[in-house]
Protein backbone atom coordinates (compact mmCIF):
# COMPACT_ATOMS: atom_id res chain seq x y z
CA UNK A 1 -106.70 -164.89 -119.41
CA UNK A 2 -110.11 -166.21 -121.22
CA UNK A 3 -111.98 -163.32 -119.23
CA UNK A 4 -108.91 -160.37 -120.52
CA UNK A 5 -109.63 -161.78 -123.71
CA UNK A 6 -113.76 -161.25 -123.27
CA UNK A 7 -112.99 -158.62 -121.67
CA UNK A 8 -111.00 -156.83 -124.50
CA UNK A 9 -112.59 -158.02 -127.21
CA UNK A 10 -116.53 -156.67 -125.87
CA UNK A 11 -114.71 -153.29 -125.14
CA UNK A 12 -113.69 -153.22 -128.71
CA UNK A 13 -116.94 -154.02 -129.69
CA UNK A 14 -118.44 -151.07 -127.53
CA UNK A 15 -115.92 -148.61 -128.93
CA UNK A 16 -116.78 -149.39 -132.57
CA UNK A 17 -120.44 -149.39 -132.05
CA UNK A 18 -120.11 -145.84 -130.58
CA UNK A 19 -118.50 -144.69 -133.01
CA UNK A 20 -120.98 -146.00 -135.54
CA UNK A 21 -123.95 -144.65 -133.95
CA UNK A 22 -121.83 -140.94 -133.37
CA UNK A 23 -121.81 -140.96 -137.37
CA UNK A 24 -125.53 -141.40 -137.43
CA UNK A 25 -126.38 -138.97 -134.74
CA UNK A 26 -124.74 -136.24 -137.07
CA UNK A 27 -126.06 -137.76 -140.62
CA UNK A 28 -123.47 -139.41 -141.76
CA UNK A 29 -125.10 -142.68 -141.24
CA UNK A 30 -128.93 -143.55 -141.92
CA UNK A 31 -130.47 -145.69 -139.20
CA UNK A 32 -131.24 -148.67 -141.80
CA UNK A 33 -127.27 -148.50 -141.87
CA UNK A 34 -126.80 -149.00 -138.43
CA UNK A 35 -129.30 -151.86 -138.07
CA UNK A 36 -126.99 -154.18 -140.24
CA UNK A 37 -123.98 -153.32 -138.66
CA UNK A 38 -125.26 -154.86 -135.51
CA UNK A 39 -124.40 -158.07 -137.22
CA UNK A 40 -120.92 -156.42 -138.45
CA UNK A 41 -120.02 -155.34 -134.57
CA UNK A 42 -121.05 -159.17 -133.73
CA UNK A 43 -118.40 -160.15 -136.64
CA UNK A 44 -115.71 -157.90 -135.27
CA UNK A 45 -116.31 -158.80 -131.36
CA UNK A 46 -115.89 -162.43 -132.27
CA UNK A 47 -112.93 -161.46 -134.39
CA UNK A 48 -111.58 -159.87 -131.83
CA UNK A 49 -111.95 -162.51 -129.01
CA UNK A 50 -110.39 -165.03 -131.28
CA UNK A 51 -107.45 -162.53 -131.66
CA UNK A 52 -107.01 -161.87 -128.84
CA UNK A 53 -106.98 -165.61 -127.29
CA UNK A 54 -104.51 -166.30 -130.07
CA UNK A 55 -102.81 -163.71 -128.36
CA UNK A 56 -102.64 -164.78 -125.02
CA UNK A 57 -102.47 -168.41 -125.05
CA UNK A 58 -100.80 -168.71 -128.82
CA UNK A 59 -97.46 -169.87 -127.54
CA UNK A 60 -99.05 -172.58 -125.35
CA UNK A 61 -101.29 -173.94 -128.36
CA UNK A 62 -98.04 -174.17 -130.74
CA UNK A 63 -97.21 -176.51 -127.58
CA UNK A 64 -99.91 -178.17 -127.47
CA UNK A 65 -100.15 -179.20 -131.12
CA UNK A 66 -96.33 -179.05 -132.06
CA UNK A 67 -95.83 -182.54 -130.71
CA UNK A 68 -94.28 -185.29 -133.41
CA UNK A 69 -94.00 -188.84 -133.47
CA UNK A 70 -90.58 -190.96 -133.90
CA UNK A 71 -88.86 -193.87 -132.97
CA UNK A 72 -85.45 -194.47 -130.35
CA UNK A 73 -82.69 -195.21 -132.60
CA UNK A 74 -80.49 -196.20 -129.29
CA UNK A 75 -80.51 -194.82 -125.84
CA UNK A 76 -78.20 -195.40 -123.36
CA UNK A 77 -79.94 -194.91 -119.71
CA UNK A 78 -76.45 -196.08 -117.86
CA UNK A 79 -75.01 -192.99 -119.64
CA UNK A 80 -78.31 -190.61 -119.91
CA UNK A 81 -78.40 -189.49 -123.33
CA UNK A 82 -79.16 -191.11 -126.84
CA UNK A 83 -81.07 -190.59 -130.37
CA UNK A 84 -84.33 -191.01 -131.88
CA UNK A 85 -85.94 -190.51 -135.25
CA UNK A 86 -88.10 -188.11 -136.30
CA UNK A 87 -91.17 -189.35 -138.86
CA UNK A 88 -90.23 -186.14 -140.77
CA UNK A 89 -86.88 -187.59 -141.17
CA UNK A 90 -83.78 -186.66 -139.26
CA UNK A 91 -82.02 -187.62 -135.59
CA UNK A 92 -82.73 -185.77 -132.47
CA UNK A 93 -80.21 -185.79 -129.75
CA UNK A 94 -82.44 -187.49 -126.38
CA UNK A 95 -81.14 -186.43 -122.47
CA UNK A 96 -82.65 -188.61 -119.50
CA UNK A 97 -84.13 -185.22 -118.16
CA UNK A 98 -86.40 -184.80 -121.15
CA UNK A 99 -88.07 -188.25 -120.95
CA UNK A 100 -91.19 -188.87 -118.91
CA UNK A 101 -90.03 -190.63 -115.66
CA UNK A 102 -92.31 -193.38 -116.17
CA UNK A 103 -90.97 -194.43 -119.41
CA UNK A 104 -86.89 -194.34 -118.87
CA UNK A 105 -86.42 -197.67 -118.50
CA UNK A 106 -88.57 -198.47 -121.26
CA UNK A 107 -86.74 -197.28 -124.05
CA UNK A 108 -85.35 -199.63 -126.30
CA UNK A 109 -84.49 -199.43 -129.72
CA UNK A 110 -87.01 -198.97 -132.29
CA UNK A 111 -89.84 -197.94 -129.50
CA UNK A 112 -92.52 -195.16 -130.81
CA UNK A 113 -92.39 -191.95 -129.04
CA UNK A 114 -94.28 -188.70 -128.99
CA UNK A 115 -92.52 -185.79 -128.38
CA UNK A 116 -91.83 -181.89 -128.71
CA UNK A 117 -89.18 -180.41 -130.49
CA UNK A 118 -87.09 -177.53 -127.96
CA UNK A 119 -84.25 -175.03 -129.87
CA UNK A 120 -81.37 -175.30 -127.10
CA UNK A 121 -77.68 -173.52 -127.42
CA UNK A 122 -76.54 -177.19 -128.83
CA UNK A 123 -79.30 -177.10 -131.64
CA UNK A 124 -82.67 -179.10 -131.62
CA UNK A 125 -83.41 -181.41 -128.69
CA UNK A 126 -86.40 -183.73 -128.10
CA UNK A 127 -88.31 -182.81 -125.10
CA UNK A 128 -91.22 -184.47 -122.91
CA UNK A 129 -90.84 -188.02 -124.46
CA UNK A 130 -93.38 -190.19 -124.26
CA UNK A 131 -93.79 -193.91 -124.84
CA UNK A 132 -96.98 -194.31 -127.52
């Protein structure tokens, strides 16, 4: 995916910079033009690399950096579900499944967590909890 994105983004590059010197092959541009906009086809290949791995790995980045902190406020392992607190105020709902299996019998009340908020049919859900 970090090579498409290269990849892509160099091609774009190309393309532009053709086009630019096709405008000064047939006057439009003077060559003193075209020597900055080396720097302005550097500008727009970087541009477009950045865009373009937005692109593509975007939706695991929210992931990566959408994690939030809270406490337990009780969970119940006998019956494999409980609650926690979010630092930005609220209750999530907590399923065994979601929690990391290291850390199940861990969690007691008032025990820091880190975790990542999922949209499920039921509403929000807190998913891959971790012990901090």
């Amino acid at each position: 995916m970090f090579f498409r994105a290269l990849v892509t983004s160099g091609f774009l590059a190309l393309l532009f910079w053709g086009i630019l010197n096709y405008f000064r092959e047939n006057n439009v541009l003077d060559y003193t033009s075209l020597i900055n906009t080396n720097y302005l086809i550097l500008f727009l290949w970087f541009m477009g690399f950045l865009s373009t791995v937005a692109f593509v790995y975007g939706r695991r980045l929210r992931k990566i950096f959408g994690t939030e902190t809270g406490k337990i406020k009780w969970f119940d392992p006998s019956k494999g579900y409980g609650f926690l607190i979010r630092d930005k105020g609220g209750d999530l709902f907590v399923h065994l499944r979601s929690v990391n299996p290291n850390d199940r019998r861990k969690l007691k009340e008032n025990t820091r967590v880190r975790f990542v908020v999922e949209d499920t049919e039921k509403g929000p859900q807190a998913d891959k909890i971790k012990i901090i």
